[in-house]
Protein backbone atom coordinates (compact mmCIF):
# COMPACT_ATOMS: atom_id res chain seq x y z
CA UNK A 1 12.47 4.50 -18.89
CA UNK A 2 10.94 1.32 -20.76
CA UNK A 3 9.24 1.67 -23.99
CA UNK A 4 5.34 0.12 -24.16
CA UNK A 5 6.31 -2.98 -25.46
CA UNK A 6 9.56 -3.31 -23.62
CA UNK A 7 6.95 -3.63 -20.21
CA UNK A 8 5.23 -6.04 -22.79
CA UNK A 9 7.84 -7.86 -23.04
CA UNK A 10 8.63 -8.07 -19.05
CA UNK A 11 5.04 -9.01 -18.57
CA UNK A 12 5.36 -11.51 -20.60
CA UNK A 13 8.43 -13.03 -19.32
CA UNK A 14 6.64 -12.79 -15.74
CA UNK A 15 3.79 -14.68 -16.89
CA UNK A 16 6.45 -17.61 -18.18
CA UNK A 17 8.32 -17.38 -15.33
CA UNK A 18 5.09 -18.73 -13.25
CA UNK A 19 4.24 -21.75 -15.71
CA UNK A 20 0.95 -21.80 -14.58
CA UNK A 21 -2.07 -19.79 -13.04
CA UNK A 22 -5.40 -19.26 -12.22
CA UNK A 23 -6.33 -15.60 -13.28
CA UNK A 24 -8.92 -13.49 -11.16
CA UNK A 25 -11.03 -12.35 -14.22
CA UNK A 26 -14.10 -10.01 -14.01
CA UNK A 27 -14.30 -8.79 -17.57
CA UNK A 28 -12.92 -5.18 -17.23
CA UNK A 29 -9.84 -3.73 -18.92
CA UNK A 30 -7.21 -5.27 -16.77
CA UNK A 31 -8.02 -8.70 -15.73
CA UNK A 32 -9.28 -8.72 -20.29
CA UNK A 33 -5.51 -7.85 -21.06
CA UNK A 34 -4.40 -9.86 -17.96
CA UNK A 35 -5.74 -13.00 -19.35
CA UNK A 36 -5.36 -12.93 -22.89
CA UNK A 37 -1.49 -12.09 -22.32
CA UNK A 38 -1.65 -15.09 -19.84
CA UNK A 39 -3.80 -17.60 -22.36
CA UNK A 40 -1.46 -16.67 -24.89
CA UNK A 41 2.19 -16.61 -22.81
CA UNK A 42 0.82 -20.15 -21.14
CA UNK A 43 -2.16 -21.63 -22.90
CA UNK A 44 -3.96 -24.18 -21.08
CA UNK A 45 -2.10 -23.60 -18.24
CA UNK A 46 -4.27 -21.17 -17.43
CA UNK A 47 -8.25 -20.52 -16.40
CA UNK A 48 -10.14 -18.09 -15.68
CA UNK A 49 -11.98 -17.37 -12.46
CA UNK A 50 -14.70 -15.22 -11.87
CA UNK A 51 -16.16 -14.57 -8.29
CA UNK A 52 -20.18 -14.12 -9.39
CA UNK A 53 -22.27 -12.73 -6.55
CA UNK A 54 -24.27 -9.82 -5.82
CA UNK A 55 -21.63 -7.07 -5.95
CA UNK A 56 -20.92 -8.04 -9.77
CA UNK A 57 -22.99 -6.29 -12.06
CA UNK A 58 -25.06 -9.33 -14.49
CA UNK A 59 -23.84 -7.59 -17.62
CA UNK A 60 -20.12 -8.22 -16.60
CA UNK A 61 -21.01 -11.47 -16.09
CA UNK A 62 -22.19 -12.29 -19.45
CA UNK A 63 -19.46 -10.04 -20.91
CA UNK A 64 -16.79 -12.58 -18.65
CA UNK A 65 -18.34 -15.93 -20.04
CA UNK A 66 -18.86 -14.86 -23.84
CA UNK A 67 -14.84 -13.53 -23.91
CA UNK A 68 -13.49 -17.19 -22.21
CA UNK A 69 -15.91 -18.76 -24.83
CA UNK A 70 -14.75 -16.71 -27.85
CA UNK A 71 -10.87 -17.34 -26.53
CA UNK A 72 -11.48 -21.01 -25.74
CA UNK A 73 -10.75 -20.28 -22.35
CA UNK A 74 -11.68 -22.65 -19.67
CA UNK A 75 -13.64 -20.30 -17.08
CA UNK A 76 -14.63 -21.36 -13.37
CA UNK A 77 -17.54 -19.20 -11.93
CA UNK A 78 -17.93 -19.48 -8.18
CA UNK A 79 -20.39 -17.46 -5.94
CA UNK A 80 -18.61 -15.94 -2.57
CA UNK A 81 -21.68 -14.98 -1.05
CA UNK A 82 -20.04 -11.83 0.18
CA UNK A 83 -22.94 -10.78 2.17
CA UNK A 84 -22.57 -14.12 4.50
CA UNK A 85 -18.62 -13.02 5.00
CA UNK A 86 -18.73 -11.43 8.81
CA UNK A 87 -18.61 -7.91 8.75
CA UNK A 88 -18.94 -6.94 5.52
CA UNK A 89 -22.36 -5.94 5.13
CA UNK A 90 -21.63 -3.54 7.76
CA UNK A 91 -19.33 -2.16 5.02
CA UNK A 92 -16.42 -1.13 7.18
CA UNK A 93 -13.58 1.13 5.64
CA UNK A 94 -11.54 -2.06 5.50
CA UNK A 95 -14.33 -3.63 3.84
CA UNK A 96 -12.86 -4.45 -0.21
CA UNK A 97 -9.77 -6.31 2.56
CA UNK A 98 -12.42 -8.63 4.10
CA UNK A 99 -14.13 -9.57 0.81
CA UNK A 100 -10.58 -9.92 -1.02
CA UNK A 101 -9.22 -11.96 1.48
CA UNK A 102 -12.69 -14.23 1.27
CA UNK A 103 -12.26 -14.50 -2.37
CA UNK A 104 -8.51 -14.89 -3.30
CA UNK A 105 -8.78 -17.87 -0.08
CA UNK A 106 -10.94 -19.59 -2.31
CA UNK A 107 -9.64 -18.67 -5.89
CA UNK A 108 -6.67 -20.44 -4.39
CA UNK A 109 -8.40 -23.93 -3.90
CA UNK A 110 -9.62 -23.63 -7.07
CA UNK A 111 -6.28 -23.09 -8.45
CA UNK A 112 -5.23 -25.86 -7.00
CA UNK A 113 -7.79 -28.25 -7.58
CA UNK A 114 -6.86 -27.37 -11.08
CA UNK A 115 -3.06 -28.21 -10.25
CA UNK A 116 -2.04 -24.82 -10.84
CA UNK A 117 0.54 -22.89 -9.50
CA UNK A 118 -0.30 -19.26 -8.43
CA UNK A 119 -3.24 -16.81 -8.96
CA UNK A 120 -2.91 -13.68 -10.74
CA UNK A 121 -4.76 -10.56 -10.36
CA UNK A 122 -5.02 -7.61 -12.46
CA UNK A 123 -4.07 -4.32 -10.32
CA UNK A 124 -1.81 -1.85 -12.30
CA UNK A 125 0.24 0.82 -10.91
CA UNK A 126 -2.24 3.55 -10.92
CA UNK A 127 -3.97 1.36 -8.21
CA UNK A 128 -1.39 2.33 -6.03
CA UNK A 129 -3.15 6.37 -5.69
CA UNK A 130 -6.09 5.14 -4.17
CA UNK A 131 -7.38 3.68 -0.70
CA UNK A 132 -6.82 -0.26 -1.46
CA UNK A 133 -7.05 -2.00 1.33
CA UNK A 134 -7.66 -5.12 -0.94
CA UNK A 135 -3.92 -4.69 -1.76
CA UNK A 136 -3.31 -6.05 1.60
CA UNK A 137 -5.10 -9.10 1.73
CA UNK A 138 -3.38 -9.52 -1.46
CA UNK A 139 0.09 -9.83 -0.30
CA UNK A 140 -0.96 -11.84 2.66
CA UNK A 141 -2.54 -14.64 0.70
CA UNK A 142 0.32 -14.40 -1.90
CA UNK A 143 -1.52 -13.48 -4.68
CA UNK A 144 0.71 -12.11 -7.92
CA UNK A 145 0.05 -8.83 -9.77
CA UNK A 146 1.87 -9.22 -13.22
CA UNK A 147 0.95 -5.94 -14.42
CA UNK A 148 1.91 -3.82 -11.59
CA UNK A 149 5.11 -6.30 -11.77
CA UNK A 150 5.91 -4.63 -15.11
CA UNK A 151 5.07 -1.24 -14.01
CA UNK A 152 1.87 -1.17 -16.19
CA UNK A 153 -0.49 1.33 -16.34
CA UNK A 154 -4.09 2.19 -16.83
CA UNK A 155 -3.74 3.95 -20.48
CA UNK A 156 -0.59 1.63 -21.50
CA UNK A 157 -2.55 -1.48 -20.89
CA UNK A 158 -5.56 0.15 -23.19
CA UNK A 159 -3.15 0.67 -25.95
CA UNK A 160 -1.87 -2.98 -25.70
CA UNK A 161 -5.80 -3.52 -25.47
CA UNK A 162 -6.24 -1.72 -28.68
CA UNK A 163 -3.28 -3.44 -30.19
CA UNK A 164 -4.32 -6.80 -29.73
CA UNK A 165 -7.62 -6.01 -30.70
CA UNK A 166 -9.36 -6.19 -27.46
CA UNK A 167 -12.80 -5.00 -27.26
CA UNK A 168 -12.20 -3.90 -23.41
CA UNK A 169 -9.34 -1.01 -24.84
CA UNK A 170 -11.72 1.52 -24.41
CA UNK A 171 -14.04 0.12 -21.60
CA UNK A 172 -14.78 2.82 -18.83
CA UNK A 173 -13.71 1.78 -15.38
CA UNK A 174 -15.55 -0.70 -13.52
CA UNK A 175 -15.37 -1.61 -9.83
CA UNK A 176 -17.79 -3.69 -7.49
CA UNK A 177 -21.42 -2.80 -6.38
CA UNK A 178 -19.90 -2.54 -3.04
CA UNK A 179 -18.16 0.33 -3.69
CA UNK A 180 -21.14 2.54 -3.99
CA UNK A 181 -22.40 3.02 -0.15
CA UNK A 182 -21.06 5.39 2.20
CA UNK A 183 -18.59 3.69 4.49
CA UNK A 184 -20.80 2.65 7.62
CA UNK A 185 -24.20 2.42 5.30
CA UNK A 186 -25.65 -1.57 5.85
CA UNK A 187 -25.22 -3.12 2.37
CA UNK A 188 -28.18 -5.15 1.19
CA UNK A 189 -29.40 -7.17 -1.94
CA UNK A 190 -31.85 -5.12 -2.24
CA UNK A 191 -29.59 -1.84 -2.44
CA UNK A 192 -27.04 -3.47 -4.89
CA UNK A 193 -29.85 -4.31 -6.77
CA UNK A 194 -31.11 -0.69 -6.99
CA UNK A 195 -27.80 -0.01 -7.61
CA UNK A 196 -27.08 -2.24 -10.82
CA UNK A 197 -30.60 -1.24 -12.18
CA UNK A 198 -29.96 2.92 -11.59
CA UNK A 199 -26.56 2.11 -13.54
CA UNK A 200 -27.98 0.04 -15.77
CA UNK A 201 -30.60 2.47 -17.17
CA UNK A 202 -28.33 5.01 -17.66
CA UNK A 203 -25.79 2.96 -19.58
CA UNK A 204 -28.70 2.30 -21.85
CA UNK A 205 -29.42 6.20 -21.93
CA UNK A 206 -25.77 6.33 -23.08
CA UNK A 207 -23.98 7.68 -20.07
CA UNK A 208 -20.46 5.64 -20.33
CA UNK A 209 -19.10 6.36 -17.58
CA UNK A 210 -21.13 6.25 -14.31
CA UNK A 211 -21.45 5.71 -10.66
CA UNK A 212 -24.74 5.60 -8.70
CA UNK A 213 -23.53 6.48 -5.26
CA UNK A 214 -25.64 5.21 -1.83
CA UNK A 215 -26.10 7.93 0.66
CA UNK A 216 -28.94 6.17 3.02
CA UNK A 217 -31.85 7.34 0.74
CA UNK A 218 -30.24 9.77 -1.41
CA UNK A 219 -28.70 8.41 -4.64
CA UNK A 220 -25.76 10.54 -5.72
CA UNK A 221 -25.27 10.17 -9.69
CA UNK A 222 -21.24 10.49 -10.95
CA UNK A 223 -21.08 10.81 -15.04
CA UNK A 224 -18.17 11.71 -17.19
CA UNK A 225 -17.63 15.81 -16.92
CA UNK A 226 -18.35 15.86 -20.64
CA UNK A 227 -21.98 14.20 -20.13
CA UNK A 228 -23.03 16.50 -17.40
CA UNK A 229 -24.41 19.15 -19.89
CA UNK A 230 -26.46 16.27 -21.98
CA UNK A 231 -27.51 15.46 -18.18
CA UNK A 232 -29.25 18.38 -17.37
CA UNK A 233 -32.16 18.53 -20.54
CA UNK A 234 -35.29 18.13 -18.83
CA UNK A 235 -36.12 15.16 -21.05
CA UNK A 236 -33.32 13.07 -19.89
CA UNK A 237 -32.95 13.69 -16.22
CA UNK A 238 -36.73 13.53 -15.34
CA UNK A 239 -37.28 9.63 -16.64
CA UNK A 240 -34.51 8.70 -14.67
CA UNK A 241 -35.86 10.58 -11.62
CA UNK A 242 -38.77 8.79 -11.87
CA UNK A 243 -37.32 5.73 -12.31
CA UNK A 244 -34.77 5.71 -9.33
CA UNK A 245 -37.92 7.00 -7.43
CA UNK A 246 -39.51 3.85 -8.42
CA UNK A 247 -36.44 1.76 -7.74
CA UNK A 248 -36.93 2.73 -3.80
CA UNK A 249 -34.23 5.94 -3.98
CA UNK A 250 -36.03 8.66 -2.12
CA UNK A 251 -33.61 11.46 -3.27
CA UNK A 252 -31.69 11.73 -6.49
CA UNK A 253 -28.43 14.10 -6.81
CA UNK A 254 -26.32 14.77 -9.27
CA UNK A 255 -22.68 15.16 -8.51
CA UNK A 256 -21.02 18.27 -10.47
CA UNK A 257 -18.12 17.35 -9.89
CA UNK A 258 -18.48 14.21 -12.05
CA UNK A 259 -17.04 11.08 -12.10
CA UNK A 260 -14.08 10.19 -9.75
CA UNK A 261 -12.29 7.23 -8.85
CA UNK A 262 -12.45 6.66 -5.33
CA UNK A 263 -14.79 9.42 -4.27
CA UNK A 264 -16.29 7.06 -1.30
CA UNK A 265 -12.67 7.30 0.10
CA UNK A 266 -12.95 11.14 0.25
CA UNK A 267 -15.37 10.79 3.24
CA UNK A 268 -12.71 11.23 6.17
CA UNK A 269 -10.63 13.58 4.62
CA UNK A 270 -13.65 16.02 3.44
CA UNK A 271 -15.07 15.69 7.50
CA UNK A 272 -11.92 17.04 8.87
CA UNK A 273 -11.06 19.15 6.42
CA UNK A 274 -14.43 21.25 7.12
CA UNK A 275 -14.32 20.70 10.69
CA UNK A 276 -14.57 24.89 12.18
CA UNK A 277 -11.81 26.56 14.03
CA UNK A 278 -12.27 25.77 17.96
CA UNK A 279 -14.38 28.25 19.51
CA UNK A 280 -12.41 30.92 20.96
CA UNK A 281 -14.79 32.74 23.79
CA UNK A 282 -13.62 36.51 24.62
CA UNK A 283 -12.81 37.21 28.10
């Protein structure tokens, strides 16, 4: 089995193998490690490219542009307009395919507009548990995956985070607005933006780790396990009742089970696995 920096190592020697590339960068702990490795592998052979629209949360945005300023990084920020894309307010279960395939098409003309040679994503190989039907529009379009390529994963690339001084090493997990709502449930601005605000307050309460989960009216809140307790003092959960009452949310639930990646994807499985016997009538 390879050592840490021995998949270092290969990553890096992927990275140099391409000579040049656009990198998909949204500011969480992958794409971070993803394009530092790449800026310093390749230089200015590289940019960054970050798809800014109403499924990314403001705060990553500013966290995006002041890391590509910091690095010297030359950063491209393009608006898809998911919510224009056909289909995909409908939020269908293939849904993260449509919008990837939207995106990466046009992270592509950017990359070559910029006369470089590929685009590089940051999935890692702990992607690969988990309903990602993004993956396929990925392979279609040709897009490259450097860290799954050296058989990265979440917690190794944090530790190469750490040890390169990142401040993203210890960044909970992030993923788009989009993946909030029930599969089937209409996405609107107006939802993401209830949405980002929920999450937003209760970053600033000091939950770290959170989801804010769409079910039509309800909002279904995911924290860390280890925050559920601090959840539960009548001083804390009661403002933020009132505020995602105020927000538009007519119901407000917490999950017990806590954060989990994925959870939305959960939906089929948990229908049929309740489903009741068939009905047996007596003769």
């Amino acid at each position: 089995m390879d050592t840490l920096h021995e998949k270092k190592q290969r990553l890096e020697d992927y990275l140099r193998s391409l000579g040049s590339a656009a990198v998909a960068f949204s500011s969480g702990v992958d794409s971070t490690f993803l394009l530092k490795t790449a800026h310093n592998v390749l230089g200015n052979k590289v940019i960054a490219v970050t798809a800014a629209s109403c499924f990314f949360q403001e705060r990553e945005l500013e966290e995006a542009s002041a890391f590509c300023k910091k690095e010297g990084i030359e950063q491209v920020i393009f608006d898809p307009a998911p919510l224009s894309i056909e289909g995909l307010s409908q939020n269908p279960k293939n849904r993260c395919y449509i919008c990837k395939k939207a995106v990466f098409t046009k992270i592509g003309l950017i990359a070559a507009e910029h006369g470089l040679a590929y685009v590089a994503e940051g999935s890692n190989m702990d992607d690969n548990d988990d309903y990602r039907p993004g993956h396929m529009a990925v392979a279609e379009l040709g897009i490259k995956s450097p860290l799954r390529e050296a058989e990265l994963t979440k917690e190794e690339i944090r530790q190469l985070s750490k040890e390169m001084g990142l401040p993203t090493w210890d960044k909970p997990s992030y993923a788009c607005l989009a993946t909030r709502f029930v599969y089937g449930e209409t996405i609107t601005e107006e939802k993401l933006y209830m949405v980002d605000k929920a999450e937003q307050r209760l970053h600033d309460m000091g939950f770290r780790q959170v989801r804010v989960r769409v079910h039509g009216q309800m909002a279904r809140i995911e924290t860390d396990p280890a925050q559920l307790e601090s959840f539960m003092k009548p001083e804390v959960y009661k403002p933020l009742t009132e505020y995602l009452h105020e927000l538009g949310f007519l119901y407000v639930a917490l999950d017990l089970d806590g954060y989990s990646t994925g959870s939305m994807n959960k939906q089929g499985e948990a229908l049929h696995d309740y489903l009741p016997p068939p009905l047996v009538r007596r003769k």
